[in-house]
C-alpha atoms as a PDB file:
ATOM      1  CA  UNK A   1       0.356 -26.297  14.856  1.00  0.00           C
ATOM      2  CA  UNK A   2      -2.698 -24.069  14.566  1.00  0.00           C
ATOM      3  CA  UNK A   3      -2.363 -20.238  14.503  1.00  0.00           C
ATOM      4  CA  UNK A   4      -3.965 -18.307  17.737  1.00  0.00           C
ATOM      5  CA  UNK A   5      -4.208 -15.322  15.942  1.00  0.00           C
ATOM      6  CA  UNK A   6      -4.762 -14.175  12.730  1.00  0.00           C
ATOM      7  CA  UNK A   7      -4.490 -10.684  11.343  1.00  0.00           C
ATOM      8  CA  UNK A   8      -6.650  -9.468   8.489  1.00  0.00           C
ATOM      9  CA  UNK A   9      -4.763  -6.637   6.346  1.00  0.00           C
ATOM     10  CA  UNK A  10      -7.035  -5.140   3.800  1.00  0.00           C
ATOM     11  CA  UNK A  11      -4.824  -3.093   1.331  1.00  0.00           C
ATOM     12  CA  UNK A  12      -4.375  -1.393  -2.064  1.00  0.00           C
ATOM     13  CA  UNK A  13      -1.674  -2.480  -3.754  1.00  0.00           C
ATOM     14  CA  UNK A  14      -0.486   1.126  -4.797  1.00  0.00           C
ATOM     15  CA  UNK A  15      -1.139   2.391  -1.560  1.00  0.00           C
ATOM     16  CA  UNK A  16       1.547   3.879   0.097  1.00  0.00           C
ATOM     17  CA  UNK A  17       0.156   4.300   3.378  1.00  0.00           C
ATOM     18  CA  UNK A  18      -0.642   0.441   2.751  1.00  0.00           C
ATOM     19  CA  UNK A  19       2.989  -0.090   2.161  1.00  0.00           C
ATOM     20  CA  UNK A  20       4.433   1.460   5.552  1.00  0.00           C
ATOM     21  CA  UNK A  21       2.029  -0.182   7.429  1.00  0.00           C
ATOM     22  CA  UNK A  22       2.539  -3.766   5.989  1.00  0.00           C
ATOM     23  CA  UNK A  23       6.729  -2.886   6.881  1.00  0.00           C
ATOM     24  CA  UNK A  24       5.513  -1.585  10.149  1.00  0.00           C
ATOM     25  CA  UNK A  25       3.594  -4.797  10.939  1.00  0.00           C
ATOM     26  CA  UNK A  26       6.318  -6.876   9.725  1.00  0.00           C
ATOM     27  CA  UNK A  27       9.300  -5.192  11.746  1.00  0.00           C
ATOM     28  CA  UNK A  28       6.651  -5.660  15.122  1.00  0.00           C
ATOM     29  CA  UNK A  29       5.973  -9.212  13.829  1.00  0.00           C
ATOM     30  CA  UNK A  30       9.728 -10.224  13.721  1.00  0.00           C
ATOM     31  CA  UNK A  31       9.950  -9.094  17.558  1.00  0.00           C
ATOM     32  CA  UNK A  32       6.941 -10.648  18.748  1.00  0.00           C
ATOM     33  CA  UNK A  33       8.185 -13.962  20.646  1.00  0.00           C
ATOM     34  CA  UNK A  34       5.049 -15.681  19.555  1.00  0.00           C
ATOM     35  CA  UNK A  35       5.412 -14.365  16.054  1.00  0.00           C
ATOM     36  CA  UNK A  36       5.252 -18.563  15.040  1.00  0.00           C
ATOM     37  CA  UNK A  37       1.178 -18.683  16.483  1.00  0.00           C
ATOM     38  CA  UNK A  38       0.126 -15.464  13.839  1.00  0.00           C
ATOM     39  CA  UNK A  39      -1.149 -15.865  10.522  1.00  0.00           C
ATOM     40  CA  UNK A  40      -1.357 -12.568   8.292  1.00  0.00           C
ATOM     41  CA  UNK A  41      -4.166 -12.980   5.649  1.00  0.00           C
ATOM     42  CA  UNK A  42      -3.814 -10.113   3.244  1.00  0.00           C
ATOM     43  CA  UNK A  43      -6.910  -8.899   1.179  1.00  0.00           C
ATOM     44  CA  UNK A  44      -7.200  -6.900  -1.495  1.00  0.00           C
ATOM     45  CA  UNK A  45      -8.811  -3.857  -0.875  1.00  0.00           C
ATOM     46  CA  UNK A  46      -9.629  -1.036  -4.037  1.00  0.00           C
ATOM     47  CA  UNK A  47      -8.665   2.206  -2.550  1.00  0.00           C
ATOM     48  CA  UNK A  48     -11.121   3.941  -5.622  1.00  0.00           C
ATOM     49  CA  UNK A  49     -12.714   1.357  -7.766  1.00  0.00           C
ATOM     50  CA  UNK A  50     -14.286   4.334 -10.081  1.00  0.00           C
ATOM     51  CA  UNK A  51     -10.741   5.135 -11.342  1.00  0.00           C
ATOM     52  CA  UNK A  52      -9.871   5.032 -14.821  1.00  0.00           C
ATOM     53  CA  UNK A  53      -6.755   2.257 -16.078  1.00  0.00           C
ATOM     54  CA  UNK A  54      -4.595   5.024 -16.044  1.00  0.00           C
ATOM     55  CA  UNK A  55      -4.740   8.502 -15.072  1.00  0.00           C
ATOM     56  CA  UNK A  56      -3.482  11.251 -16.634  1.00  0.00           C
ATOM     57  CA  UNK A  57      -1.113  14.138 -15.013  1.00  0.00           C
ATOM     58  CA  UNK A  58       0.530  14.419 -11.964  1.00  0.00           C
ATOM     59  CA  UNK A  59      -0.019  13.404  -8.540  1.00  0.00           C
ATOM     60  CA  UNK A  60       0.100  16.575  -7.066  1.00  0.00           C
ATOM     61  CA  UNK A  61      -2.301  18.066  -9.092  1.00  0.00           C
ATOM     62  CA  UNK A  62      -4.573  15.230  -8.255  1.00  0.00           C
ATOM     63  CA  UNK A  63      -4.078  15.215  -5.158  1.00  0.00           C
ATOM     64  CA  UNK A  64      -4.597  19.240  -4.961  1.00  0.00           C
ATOM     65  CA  UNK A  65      -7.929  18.592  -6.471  1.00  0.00           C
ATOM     66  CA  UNK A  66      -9.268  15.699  -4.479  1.00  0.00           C
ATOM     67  CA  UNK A  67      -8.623  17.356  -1.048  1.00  0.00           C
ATOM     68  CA  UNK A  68      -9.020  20.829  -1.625  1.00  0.00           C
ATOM     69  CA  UNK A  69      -5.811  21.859  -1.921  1.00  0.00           C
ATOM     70  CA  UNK A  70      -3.154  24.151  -3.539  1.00  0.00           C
ATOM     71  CA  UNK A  71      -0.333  22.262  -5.435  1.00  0.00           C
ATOM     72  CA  UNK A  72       2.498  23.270  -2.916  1.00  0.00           C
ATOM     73  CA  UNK A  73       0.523  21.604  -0.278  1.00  0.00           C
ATOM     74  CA  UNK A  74      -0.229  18.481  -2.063  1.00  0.00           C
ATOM     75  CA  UNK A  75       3.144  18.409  -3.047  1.00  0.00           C
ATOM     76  CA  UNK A  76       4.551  18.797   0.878  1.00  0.00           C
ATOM     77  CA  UNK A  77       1.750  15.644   1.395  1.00  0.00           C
ATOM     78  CA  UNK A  78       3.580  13.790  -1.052  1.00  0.00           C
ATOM     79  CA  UNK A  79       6.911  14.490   0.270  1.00  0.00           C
ATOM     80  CA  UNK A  80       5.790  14.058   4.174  1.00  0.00           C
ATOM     81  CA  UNK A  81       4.985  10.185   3.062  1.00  0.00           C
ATOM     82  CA  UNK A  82       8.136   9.845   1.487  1.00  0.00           C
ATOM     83  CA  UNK A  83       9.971  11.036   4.508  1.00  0.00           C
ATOM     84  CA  UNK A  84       7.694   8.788   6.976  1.00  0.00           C
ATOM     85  CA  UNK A  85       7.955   5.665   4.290  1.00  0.00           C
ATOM     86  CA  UNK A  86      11.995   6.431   4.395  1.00  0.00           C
ATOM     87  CA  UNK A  87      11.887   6.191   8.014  1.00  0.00           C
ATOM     88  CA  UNK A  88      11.293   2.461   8.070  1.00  0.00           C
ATOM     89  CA  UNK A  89      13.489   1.457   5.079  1.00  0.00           C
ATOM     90  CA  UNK A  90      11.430   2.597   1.884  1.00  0.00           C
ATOM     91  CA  UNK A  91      12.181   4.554  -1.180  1.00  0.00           C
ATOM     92  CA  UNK A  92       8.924   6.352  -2.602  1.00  0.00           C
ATOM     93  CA  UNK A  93       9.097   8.610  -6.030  1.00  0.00           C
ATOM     94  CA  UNK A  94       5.434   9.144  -5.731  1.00  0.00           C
ATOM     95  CA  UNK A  95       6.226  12.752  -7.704  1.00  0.00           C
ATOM     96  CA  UNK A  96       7.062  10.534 -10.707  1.00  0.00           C
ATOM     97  CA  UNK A  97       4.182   7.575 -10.199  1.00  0.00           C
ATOM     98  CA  UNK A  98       0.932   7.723 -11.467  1.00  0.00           C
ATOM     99  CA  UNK A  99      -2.221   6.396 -10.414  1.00  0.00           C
ATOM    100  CA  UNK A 100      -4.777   4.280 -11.731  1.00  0.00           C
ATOM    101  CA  UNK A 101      -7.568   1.678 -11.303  1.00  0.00           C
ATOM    102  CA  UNK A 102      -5.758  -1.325  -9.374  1.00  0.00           C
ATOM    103  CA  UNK A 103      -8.466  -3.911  -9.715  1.00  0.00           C
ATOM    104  CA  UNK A 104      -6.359  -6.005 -12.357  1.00  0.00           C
ATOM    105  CA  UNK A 105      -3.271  -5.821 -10.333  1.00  0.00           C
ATOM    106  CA  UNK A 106      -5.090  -7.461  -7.363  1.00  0.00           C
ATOM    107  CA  UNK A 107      -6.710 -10.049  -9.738  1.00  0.00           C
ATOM    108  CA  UNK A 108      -3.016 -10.709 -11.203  1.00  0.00           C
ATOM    109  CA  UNK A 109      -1.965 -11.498  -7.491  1.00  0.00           C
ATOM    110  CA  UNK A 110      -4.397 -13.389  -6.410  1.00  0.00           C
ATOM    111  CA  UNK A 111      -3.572 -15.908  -9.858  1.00  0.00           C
ATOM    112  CA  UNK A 112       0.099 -15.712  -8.329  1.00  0.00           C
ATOM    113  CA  UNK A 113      -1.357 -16.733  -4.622  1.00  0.00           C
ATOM    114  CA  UNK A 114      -2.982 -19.507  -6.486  1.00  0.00           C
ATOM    115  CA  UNK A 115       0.039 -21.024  -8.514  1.00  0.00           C
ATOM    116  CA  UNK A 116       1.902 -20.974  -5.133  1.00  0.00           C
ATOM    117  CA  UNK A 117       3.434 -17.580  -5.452  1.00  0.00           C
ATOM    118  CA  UNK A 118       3.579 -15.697  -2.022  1.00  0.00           C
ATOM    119  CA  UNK A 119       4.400 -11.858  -1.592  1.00  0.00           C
ATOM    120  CA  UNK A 120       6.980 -10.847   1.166  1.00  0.00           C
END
């Protein structure tokens, strides 16, 4: 049977916007009644391709930087994610991640997709 409609997700893999959205879309998916004539396709999407393999410090920090902000802010942005991501079932520690160029963990997926390896 072919698929009526497919859905395009273009996403970072360390995203964690990225992350509530693809648990989002799969909680409305499971309680569509024609969930069985969708096809998700996801793509790999570089949220900042300029990024170095890892970065140093924290996120906050970061964060702060990139938007302008003072730490305590970026820190309430981090934990206002955490809160929405632990609304739908998640558990973030994005105080303790760090950040980084993602292009080889994309390429590392698509060689799973390839060998028949499929991410839920």
């Amino acid at each position: 049977m072919n698929k009526t409609l497919t859905i395009d997700v273009w996403s970072d893999i360390v995203c964690p916007w990225c992350a509530i959205g693809k648990r989002r879309l799969e909680v409305a998916l499971s309680r569509f009644a024609h969930r069985d004539d969708v096809a998700v396709v996801w793509r790999a999407f570089e949220l900042d391709p300029s990024a170095p393999a890892v970065r140093e410090g924290d996120n906050a920090t970061r964060i702060a930087e990139k938007y302008g902000r003072t730490k305590a802010q970026a820190e309430a942005m981090i934990q206002s994610v955490t809160d929405a991501a632990a609304k739908d079932g998640l558990h973030f520690e994005l105080a303790r991640s760090r950040s980084g160029n993602t292009f080889d963990g994309h390429r590392v997926l698509h060689l799973a997709a390839e060998r028949g390896f499929r991410m839920r």
